[in-house]
Protein backbone atom coordinates (compact mmCIF):
# COMPACT_ATOMS: atom_id res chain seq x y z
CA UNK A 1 98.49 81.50 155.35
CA UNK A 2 95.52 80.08 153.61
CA UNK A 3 94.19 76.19 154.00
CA UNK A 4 95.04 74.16 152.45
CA UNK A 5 98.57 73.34 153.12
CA UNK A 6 100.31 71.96 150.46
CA UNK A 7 103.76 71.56 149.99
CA UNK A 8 103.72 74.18 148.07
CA UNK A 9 102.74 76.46 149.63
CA UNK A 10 103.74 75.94 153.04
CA UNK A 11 107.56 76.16 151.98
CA UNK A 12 107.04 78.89 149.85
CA UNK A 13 105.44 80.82 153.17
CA UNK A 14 108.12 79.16 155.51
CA UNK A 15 110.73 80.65 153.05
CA UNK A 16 109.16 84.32 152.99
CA UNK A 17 108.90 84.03 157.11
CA UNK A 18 112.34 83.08 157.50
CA UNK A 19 113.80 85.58 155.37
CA UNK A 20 112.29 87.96 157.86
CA UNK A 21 113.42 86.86 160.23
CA UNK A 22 117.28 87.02 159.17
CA UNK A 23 117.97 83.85 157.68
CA UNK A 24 120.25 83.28 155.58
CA UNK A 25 119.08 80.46 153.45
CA UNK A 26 115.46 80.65 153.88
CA UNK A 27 114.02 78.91 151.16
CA UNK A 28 116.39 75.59 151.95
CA UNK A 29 115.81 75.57 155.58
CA UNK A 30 112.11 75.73 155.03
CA UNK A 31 112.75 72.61 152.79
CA UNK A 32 114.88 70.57 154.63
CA UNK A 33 112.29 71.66 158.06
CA UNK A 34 109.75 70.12 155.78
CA UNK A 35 111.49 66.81 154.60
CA UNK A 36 112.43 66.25 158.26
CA UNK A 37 109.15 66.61 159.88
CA UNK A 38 107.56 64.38 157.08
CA UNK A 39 110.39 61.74 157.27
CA UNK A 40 110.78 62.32 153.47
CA UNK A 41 113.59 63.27 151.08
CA UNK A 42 113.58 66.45 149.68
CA UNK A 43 113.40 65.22 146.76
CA UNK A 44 110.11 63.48 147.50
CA UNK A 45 108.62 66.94 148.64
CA UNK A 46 108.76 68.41 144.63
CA UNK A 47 107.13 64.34 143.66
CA UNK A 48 104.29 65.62 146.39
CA UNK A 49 104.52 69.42 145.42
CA UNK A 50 100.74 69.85 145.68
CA UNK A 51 99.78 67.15 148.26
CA UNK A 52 97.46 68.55 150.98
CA UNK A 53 99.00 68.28 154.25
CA UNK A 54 97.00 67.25 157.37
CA UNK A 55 97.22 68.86 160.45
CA UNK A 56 98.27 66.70 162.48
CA UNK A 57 101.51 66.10 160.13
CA UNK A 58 102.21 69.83 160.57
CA UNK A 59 102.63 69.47 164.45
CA UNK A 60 106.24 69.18 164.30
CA UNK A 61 107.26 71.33 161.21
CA UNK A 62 105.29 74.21 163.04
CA UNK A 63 107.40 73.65 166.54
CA UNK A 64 110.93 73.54 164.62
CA UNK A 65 109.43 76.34 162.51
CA UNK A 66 109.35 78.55 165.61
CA UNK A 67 112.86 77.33 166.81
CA UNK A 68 114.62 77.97 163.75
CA UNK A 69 112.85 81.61 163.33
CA UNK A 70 114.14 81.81 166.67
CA UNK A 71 117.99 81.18 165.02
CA UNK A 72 118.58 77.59 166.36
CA UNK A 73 121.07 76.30 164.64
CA UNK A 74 119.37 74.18 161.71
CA UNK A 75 121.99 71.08 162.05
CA UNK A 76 120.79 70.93 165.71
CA UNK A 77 116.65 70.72 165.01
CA UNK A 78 117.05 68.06 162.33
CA UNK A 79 120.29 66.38 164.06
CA UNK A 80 122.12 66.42 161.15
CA UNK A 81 125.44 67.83 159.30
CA UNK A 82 126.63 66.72 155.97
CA UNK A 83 130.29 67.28 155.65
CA UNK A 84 132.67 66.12 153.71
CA UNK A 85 130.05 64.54 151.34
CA UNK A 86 128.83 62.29 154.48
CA UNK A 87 125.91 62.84 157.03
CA UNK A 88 127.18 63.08 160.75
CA UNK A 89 124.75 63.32 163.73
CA UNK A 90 125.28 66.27 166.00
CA UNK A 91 123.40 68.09 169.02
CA UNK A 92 124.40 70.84 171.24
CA UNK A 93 127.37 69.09 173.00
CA UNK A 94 129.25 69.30 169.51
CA UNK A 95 130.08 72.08 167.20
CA UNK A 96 128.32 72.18 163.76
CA UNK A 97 130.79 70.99 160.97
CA UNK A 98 131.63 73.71 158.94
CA UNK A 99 132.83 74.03 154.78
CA UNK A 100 136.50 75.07 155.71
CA UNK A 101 137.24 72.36 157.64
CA UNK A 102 136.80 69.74 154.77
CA UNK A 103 140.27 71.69 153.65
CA UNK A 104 141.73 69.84 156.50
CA UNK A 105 140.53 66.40 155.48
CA UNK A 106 141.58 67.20 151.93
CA UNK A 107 145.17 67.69 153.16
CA UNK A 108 144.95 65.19 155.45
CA UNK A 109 144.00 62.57 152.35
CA UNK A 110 147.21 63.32 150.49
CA UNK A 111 148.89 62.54 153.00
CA UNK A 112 147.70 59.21 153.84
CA UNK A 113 147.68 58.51 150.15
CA UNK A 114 150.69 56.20 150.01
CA UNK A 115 150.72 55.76 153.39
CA UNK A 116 148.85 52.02 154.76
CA UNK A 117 147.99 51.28 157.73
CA UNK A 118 148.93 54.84 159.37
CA UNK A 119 147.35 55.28 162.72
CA UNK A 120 145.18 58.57 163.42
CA UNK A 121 144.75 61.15 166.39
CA UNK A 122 142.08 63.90 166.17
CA UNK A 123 142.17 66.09 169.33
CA UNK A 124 139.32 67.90 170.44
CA UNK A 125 137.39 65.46 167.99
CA UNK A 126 133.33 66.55 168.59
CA UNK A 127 131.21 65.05 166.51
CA UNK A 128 134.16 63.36 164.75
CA UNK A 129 133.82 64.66 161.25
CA UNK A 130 137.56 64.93 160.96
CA UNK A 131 138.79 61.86 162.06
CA UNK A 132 135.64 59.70 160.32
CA UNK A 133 135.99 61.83 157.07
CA UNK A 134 139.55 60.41 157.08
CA UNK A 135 138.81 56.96 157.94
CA UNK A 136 136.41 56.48 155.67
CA UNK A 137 138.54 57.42 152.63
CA UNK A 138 141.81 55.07 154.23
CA UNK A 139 140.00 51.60 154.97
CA UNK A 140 143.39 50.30 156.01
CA UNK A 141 144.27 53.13 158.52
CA UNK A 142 143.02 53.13 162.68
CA UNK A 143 142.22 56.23 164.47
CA UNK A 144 141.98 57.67 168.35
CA UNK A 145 139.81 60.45 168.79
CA UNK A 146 140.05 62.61 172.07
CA UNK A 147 137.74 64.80 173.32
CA UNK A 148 136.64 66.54 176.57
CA UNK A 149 132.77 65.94 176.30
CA UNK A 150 132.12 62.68 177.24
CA UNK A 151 128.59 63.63 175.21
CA UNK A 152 130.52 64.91 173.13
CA UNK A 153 132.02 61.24 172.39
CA UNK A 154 128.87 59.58 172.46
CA UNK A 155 127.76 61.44 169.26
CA UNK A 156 131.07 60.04 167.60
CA UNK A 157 130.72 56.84 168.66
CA UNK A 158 126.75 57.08 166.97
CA UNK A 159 128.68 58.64 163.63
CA UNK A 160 131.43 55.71 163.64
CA UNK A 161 128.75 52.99 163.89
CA UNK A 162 126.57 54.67 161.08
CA UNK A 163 129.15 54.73 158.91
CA UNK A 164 130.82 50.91 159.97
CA UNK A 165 133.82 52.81 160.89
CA UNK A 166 133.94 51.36 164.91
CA UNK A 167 136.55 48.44 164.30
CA UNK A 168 139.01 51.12 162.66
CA UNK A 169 138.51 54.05 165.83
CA UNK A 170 138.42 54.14 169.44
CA UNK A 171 137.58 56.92 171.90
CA UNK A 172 139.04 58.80 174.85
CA UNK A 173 138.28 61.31 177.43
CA UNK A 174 141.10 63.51 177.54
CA UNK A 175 141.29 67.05 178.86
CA UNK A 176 144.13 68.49 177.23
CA UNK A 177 145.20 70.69 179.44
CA UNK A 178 146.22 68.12 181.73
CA UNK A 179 149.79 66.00 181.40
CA UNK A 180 148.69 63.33 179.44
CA UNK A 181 151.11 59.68 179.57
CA UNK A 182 150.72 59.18 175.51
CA UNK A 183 151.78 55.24 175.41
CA UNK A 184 151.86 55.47 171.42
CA UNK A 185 152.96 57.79 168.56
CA UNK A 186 150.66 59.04 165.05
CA UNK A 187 151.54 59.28 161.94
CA UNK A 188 148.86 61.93 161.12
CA UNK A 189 147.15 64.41 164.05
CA UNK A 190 144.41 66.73 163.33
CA UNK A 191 143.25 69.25 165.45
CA UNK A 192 140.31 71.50 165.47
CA UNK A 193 141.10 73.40 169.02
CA UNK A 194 138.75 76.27 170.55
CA UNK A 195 140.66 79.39 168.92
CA UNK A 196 138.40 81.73 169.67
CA UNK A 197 139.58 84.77 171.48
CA UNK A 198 137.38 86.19 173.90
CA UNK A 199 136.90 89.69 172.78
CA UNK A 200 136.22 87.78 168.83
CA UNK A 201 133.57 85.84 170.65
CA UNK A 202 131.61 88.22 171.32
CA UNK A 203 131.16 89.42 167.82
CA UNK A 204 130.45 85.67 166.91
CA UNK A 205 126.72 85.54 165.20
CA UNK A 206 124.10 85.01 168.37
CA UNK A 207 122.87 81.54 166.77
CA UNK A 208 126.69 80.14 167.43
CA UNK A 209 126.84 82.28 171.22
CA UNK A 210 123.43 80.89 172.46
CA UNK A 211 124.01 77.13 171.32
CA UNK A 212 126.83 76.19 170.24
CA UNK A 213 129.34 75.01 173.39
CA UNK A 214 131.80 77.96 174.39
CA UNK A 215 134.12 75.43 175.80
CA UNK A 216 134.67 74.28 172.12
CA UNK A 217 134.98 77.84 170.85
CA UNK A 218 137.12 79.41 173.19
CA UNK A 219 140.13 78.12 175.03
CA UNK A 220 140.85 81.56 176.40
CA UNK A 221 141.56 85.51 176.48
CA UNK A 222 143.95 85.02 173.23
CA UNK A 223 142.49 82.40 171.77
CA UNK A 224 145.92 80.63 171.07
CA UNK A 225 145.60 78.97 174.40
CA UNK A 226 144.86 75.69 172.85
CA UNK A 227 147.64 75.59 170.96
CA UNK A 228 150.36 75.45 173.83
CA UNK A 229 148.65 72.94 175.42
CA UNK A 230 149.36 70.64 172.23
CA UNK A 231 152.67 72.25 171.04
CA UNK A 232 153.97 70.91 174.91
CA UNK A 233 153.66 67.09 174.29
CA UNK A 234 153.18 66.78 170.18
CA UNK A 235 156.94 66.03 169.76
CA UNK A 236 156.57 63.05 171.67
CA UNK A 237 153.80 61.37 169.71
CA UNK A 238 154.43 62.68 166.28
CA UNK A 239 156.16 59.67 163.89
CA UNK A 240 159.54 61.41 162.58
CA UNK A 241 158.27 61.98 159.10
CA UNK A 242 154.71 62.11 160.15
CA UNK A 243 152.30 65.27 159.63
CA UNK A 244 150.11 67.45 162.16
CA UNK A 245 147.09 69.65 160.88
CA UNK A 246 145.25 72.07 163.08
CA UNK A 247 142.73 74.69 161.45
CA UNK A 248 143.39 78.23 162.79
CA UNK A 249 141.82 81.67 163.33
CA UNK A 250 142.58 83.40 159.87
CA UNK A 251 144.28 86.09 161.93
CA UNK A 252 146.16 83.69 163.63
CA UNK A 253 148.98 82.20 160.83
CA UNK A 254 151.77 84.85 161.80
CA UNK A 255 151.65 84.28 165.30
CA UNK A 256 151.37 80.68 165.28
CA UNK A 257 154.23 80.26 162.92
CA UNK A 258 156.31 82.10 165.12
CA UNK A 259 155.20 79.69 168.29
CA UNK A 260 155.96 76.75 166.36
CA UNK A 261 159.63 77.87 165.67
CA UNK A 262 159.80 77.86 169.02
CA UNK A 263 158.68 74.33 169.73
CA UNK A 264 160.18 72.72 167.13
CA UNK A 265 162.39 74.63 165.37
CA UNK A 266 163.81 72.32 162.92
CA UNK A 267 159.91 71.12 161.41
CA UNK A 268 158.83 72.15 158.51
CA UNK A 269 156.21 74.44 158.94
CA UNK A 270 153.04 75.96 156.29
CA UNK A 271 150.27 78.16 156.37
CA UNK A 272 147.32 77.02 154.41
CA UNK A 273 144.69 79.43 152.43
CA UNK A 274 140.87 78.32 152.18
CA UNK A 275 138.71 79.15 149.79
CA UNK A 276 138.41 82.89 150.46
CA UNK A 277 142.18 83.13 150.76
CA UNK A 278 142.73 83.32 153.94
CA UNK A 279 144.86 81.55 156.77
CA UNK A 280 142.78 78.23 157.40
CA UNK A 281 144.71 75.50 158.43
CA UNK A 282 148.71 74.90 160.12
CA UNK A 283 150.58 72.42 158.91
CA UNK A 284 153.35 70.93 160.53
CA UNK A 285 156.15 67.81 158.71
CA UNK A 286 158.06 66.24 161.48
């Protein structure tokens, strides 16, 4: 493109590059590229629309220009995910929030709504958009959030302190295949396992194969894996009366209605829809 660079016309280039290059939302990544290498809002780039830029402030646009043509995830090269109408930190040892999870947190909410002081477990936390989501919205509730990633954890600890959540949550590195001697009981649990099957992961997008963690994807060849190894001790630390959430595979519902008959046979058990319609989240009453 032609000197000079102004705002203007470096995202409107940005957005025309990208959307050769496949992306999806060309025009906003080229934006929010812009606001994070300048260390501005976005909505300060349209107060500087025709501001010159110097060339030495378009060192790192042009280096996370390149990655995200490349199909790095966006979330990863400015560090950031908003979900659930808050901004969580993440990197390459967590998965990217996604929309249909706030579904779970939604749920999760009504639940808690006449329900003080209820104590928390997210398993297979990440970044701990679930659990902080939840915490956030119930001052007067504590949560545990488990994980295998011990880097993993350190990004949740980062997103609890950013948003003063750290006296209401604690941490733990828990494998969950592994017995596990639970010394307390929840009245909520949310889960967002791998589910992935194999053969489903390799039709996954590239950006998601190449960078986001397979280990948080994929428990194994069915891709219900994940599920037995939590079905086999959640009676033991679910509150009679208490709730467990897990988001699901939107193939998945049928089959993991019929596992759950067979682990606990008298709970009350519901499929979920998400937006589209389809199979999003497994709820379970105790």
């Amino acid at each position: 493109m032609n000197r000079p660079y102004t705002i203007d016309k470096l995202i409107s280039w940005t957005s025309d590059y990208f959307k050769k290059q496949g992306i999806d939302s060309p025009r906003l990544d080229a934006e929010l590229l812009l606001a994070h290498s300048l260390k501005v809002s976005r909505v300060q780039l349209y107060v500087d629309w025709n501001k010159p830029l110097q060339e030495a402030e378009l060192s790192t646009f042009k280096t996370l220009l390149k990655a995200r043509a490349a199909h790095e995830p966006l979330a990863y090269l400015i560090g950031e995910k908003e979900f659930f109408s808050l901004k969580f930190k993440v990197n390459p040892a967590t998965l990217i929030p996604r929309p249909e999870t706030e579904h779970l947190v939604e749920e999760g909410l009504v639940f808690l709504k006449d329900r003080p002081k209820s104590h928390l477990l997210d398993l297979a936390t990440g970044s701990g958009c679930i659990l902080l989501s939840l915490l956030k919205h119930e001052p007067s509730a504590q949560g545990l959030g488990v994980d295998i990633s011990k880097a993993a954890l350190e990004v949740a600890v980062e997103n609890a302190s950013h948003l003063s959540l750290s006296g209401q949550v604690k941490w733990q590195q828990l494998d969950l295949r592994e017995a596990i001697d639970w010394n307390q009981s929840f009245d909520l649990i949310t889960a967002n396992l791998p589910y992935v099957s194999e053969s489903e992961y390799q039709s996954l997008a590239e950006d998601i194969k190449k960078y986001e963690p397979k280990q948080a994807l994929v428990p194994g060849p069915s891709g219900l894996e994940s599920f037995d190894w939590v079905f086999t001790f959640l009676p033991k630390i679910l509150k009679q009366g208490g709730m467990a959430l897990f988001e699901i595979g939107d193939n998945q519902g049928e089959a993991l209605l019929a596992k759950t008959q067979d682990y606990f046979p008298t709970w009350q058990k519901t499929l979920l829809k998400d937006l589209a319609g389809k199979d999003r989240v497994l709820k379970l009453l105790n």
